[in-house]
N, C-alpha and C. Protein backbone atom coordinates (compact mmCIF):
# COMPACT_ATOMS: atom_id res chain seq x y z
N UNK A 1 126.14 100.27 159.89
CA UNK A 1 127.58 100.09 159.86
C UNK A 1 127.89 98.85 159.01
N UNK A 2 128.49 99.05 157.86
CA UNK A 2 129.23 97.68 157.11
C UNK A 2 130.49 97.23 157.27
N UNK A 3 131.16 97.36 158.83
CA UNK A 3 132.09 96.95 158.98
C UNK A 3 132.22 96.66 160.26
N UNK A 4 132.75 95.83 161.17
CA UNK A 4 133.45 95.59 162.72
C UNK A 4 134.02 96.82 162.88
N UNK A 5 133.54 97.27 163.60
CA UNK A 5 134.09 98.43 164.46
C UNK A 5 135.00 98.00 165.90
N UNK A 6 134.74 97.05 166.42
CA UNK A 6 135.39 96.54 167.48
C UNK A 6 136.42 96.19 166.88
N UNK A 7 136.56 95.40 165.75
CA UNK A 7 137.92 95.12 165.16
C UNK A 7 138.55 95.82 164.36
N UNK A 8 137.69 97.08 163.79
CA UNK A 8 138.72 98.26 163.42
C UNK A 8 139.25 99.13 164.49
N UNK A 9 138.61 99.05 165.81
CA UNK A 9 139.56 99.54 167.29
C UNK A 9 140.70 98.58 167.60
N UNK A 10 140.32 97.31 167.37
CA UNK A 10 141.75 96.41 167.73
C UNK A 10 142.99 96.88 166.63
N UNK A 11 142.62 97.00 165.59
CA UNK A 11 143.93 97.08 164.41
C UNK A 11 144.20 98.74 164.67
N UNK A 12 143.33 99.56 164.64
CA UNK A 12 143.95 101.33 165.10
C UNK A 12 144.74 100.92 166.11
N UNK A 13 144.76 100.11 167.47
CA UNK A 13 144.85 100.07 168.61
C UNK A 13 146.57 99.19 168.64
N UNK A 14 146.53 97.97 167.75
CA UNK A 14 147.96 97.54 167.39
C UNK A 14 149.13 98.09 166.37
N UNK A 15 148.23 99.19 165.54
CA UNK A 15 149.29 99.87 164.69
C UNK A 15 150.19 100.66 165.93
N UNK A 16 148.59 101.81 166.64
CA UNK A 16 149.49 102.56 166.97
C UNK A 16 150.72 102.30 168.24
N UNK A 17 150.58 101.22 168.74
CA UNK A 17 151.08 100.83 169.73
C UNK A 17 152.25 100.22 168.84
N UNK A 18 152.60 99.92 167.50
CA UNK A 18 153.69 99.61 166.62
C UNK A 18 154.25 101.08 166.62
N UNK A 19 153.47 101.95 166.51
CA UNK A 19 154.26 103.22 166.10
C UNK A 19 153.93 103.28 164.44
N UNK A 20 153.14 102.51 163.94
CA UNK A 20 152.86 102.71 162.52
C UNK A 20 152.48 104.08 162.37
N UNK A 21 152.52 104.66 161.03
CA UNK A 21 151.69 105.83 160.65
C UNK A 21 150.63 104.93 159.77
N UNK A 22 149.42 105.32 159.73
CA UNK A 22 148.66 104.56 158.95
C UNK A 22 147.37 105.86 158.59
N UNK A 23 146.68 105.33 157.65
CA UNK A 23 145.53 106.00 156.87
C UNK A 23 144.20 104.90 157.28
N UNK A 24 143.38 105.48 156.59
CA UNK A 24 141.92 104.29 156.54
C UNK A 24 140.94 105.15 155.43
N UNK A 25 140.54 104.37 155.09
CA UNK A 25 139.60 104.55 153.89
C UNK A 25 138.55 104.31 153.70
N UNK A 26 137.01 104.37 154.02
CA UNK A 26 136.27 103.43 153.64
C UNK A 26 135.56 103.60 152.34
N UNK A 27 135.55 101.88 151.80
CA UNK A 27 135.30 101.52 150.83
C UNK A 27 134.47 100.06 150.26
N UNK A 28 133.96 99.85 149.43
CA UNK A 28 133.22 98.47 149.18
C UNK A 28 132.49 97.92 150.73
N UNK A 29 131.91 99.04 151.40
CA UNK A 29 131.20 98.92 152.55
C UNK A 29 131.97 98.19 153.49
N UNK A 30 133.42 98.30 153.60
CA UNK A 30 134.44 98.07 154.39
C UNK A 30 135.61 99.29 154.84
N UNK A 31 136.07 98.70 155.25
CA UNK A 31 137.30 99.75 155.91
C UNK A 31 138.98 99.57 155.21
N UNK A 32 139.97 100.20 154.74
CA UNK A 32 140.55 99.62 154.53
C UNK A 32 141.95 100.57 155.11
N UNK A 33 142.92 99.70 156.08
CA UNK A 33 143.85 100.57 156.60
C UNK A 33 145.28 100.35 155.32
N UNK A 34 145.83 101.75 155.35
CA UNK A 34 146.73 101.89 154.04
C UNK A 34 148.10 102.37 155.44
N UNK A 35 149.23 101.88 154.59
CA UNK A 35 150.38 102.20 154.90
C UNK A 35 151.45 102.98 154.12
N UNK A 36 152.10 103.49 154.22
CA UNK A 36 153.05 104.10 153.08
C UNK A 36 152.15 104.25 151.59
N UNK A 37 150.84 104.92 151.57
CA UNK A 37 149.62 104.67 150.39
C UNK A 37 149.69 103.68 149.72
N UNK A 38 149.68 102.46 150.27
CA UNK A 38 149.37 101.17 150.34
C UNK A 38 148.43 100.60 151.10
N UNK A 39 147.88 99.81 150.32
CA UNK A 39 146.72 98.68 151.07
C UNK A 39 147.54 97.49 152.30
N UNK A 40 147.34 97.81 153.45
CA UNK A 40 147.79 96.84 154.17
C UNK A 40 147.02 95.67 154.91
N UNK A 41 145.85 96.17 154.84
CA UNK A 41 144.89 95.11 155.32
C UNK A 41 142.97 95.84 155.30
N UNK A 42 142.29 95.47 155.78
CA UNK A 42 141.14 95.67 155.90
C UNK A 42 140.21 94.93 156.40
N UNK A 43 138.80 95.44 156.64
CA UNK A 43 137.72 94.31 157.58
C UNK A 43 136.59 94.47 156.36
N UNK A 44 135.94 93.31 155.86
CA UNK A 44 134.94 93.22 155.08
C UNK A 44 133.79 92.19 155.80
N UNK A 45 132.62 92.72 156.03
CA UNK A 45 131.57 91.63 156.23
C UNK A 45 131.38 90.96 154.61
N UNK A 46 131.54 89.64 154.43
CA UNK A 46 131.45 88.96 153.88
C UNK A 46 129.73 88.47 153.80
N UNK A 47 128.88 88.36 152.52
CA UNK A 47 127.65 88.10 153.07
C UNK A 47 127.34 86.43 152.82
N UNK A 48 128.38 86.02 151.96
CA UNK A 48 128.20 84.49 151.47
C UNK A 48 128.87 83.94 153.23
N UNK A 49 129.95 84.33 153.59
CA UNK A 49 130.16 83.84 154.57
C UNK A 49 129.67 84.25 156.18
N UNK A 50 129.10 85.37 155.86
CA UNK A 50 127.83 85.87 156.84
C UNK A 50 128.47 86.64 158.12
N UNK A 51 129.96 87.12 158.21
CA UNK A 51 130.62 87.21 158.89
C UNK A 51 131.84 88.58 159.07
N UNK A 52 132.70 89.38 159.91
CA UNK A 52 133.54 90.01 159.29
C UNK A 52 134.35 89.02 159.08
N UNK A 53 135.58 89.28 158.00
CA UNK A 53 136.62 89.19 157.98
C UNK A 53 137.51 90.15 157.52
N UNK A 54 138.89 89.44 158.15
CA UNK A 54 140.22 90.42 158.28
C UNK A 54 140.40 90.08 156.36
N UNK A 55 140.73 90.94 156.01
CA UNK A 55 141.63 91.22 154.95
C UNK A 55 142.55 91.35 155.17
N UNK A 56 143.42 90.55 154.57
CA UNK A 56 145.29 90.51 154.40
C UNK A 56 146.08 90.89 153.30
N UNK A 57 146.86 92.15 153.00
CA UNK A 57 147.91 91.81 151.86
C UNK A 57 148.88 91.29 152.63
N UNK A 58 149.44 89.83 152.31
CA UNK A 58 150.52 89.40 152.97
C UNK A 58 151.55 88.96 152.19
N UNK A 59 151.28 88.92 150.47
CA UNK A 59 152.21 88.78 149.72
C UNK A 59 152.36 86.89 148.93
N UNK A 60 152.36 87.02 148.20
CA UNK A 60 152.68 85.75 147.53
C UNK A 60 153.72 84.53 148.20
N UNK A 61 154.72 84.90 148.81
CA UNK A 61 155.65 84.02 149.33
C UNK A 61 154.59 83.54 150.54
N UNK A 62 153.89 84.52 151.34
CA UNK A 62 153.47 84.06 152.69
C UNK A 62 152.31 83.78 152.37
N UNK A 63 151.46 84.41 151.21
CA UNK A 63 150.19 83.29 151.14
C UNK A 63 150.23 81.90 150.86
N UNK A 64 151.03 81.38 150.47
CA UNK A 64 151.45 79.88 149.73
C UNK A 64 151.42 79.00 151.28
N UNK A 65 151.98 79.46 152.44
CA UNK A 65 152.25 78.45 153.10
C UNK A 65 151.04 78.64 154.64
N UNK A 66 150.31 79.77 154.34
CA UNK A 66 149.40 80.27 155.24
C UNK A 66 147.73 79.80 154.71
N UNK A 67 147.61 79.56 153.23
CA UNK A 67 146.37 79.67 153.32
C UNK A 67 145.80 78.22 153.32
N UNK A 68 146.45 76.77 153.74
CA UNK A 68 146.29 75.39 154.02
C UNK A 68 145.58 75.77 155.38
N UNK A 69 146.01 77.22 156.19
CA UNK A 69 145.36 77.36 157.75
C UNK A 69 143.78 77.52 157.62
N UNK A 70 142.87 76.43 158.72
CA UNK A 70 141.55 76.53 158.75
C UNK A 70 140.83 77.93 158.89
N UNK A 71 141.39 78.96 159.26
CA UNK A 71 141.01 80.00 159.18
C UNK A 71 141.28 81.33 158.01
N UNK A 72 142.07 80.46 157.20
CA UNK A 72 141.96 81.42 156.02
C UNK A 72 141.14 81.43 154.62
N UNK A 73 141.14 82.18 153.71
CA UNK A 73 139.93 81.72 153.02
C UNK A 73 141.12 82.57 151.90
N UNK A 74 140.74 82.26 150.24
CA UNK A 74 141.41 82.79 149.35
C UNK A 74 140.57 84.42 149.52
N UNK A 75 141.18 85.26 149.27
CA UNK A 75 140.47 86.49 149.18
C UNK A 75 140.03 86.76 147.34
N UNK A 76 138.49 86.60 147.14
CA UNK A 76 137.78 86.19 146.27
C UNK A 76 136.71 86.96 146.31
N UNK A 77 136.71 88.46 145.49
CA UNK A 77 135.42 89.21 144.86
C UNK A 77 135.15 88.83 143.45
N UNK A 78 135.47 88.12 142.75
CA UNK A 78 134.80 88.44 141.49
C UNK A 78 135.18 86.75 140.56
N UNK A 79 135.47 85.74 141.74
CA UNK A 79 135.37 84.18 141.35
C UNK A 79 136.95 83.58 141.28
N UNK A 80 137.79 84.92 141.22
CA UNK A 80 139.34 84.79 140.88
C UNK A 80 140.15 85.38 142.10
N UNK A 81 140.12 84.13 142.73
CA UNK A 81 141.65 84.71 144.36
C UNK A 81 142.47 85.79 143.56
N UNK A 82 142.85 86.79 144.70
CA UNK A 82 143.69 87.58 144.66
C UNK A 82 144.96 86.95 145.37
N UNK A 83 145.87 86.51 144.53
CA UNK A 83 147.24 85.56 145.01
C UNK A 83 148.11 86.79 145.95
N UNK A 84 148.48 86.72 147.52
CA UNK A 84 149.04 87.83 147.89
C UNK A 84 147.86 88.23 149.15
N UNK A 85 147.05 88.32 148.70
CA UNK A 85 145.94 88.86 149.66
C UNK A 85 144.61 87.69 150.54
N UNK A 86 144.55 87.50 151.63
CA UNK A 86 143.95 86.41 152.23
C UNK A 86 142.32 87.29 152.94
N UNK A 87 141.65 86.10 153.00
CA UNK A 87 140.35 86.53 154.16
C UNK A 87 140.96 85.46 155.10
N UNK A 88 140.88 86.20 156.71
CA UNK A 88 141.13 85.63 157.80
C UNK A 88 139.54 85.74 158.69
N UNK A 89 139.28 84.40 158.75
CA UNK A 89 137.47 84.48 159.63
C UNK A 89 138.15 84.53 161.17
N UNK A 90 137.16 85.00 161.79
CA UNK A 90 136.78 85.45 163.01
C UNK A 90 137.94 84.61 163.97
N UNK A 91 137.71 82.87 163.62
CA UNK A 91 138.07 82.03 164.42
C UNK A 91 140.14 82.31 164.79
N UNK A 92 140.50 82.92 163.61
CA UNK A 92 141.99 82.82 163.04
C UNK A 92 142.46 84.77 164.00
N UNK A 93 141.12 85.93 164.16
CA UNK A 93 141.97 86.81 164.63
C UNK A 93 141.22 87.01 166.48
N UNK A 94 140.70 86.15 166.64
CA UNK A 94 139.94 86.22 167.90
C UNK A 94 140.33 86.93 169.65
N UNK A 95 141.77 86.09 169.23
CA UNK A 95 143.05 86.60 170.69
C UNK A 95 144.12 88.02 169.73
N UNK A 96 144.21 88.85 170.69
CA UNK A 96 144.83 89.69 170.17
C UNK A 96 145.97 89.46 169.57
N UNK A 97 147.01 87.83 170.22
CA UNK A 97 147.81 87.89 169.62
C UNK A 97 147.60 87.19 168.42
N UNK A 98 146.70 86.42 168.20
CA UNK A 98 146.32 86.07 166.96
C UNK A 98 146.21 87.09 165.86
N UNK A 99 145.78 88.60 166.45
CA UNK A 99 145.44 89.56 165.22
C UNK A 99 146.89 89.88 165.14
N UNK A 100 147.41 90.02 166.13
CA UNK A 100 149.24 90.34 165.65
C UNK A 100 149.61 89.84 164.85
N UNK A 101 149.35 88.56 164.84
CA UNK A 101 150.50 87.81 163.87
C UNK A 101 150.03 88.32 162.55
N UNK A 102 148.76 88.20 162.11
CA UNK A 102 147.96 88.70 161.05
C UNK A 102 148.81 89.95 160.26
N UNK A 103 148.58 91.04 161.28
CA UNK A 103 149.15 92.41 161.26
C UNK A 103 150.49 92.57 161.13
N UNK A 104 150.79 91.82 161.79
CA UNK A 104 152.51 92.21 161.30
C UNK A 104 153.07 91.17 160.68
N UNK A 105 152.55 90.17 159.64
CA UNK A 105 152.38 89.60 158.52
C UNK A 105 152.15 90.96 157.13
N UNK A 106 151.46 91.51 157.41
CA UNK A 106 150.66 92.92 156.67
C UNK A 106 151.70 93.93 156.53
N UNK A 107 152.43 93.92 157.72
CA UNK A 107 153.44 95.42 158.30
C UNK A 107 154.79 94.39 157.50
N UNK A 108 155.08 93.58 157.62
CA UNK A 108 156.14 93.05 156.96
C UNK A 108 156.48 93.13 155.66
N UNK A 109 155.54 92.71 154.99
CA UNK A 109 154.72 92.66 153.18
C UNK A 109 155.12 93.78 152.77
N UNK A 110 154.50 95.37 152.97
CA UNK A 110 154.24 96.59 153.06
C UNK A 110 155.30 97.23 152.43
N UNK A 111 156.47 96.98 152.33
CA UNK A 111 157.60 97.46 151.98
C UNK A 111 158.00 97.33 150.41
N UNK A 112 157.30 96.13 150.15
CA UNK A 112 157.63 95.37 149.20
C UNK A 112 156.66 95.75 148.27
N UNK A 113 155.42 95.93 148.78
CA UNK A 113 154.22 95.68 147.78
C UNK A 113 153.83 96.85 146.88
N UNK A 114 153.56 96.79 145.72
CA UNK A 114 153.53 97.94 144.78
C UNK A 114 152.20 98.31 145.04
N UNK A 115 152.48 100.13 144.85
CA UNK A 115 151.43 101.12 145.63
C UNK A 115 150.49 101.03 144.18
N UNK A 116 148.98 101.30 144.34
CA UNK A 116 148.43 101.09 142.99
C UNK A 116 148.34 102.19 142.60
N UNK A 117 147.86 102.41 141.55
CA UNK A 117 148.11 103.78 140.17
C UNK A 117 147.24 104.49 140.47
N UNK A 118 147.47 106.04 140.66
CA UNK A 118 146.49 107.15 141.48
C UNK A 118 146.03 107.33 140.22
N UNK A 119 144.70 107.28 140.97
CA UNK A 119 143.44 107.45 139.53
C UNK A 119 143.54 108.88 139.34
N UNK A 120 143.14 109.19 138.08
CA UNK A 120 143.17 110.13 137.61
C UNK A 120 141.86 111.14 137.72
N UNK A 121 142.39 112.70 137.97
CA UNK A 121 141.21 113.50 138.25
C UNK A 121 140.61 114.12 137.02
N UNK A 122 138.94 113.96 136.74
CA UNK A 122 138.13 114.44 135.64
C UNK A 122 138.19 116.14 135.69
């Protein structure tokens, strides 16, 4: 398994109790839950940081004043933060309401955030 499964039951478990409709995907040996075919968040074991973490799209306005928090990390595959999108470690979604805030940080964003370009079939 390349992903938290206990914490992909907590986030199935707070959508649906939102009443979200949601998707999931897995991908890059993670999970990734989509909203309106949008990326809304996801769980990645991280191997530099040895750990899962929450993936966040939370948007540019709310990453600016969220990611000074000890539990966030720039969300960083390829040396260049993704501005908009955060890694949240273990310590930051631990209490459920901690993953709330996370999540409906994610569910807030969602509306706003542009859906990416459906790849094309060969």
């Amino acid at each position: 398994m390349a992903y938290d499964e206990y914490l992909a039951d907590r986030i199935r478990r707070h959508l649906k109790d939102k009443h979200i409709v949601f998707s999931e995907l897995k991908m890059m040996g993670g999970l990734c839950f989509k909203m309106d075919n949008k990326m809304l968040c996801g769980i990645h074991i991280d191997k530099k940081y040895g750990d899962s973490l929450l993936m966040a799209r939370i948007g540019q306005a709310v990453y600016e004043t969220v990611l000074n928090k000890p539990e966030c990390l720039p969300m960083d595959f390829t040396g260049r933060p993704m501005r908009g999108y955060i890694f949240v470690t273990p310590e930051g979604f631990d209490s459920d309401n901690d993953l709330s805030y996370w999540l409906d940080l994610c569910v807030a964003f969602n509306p706003t955030a542009k859906a990416s370009k459906p790849k094309k079939k060969k």
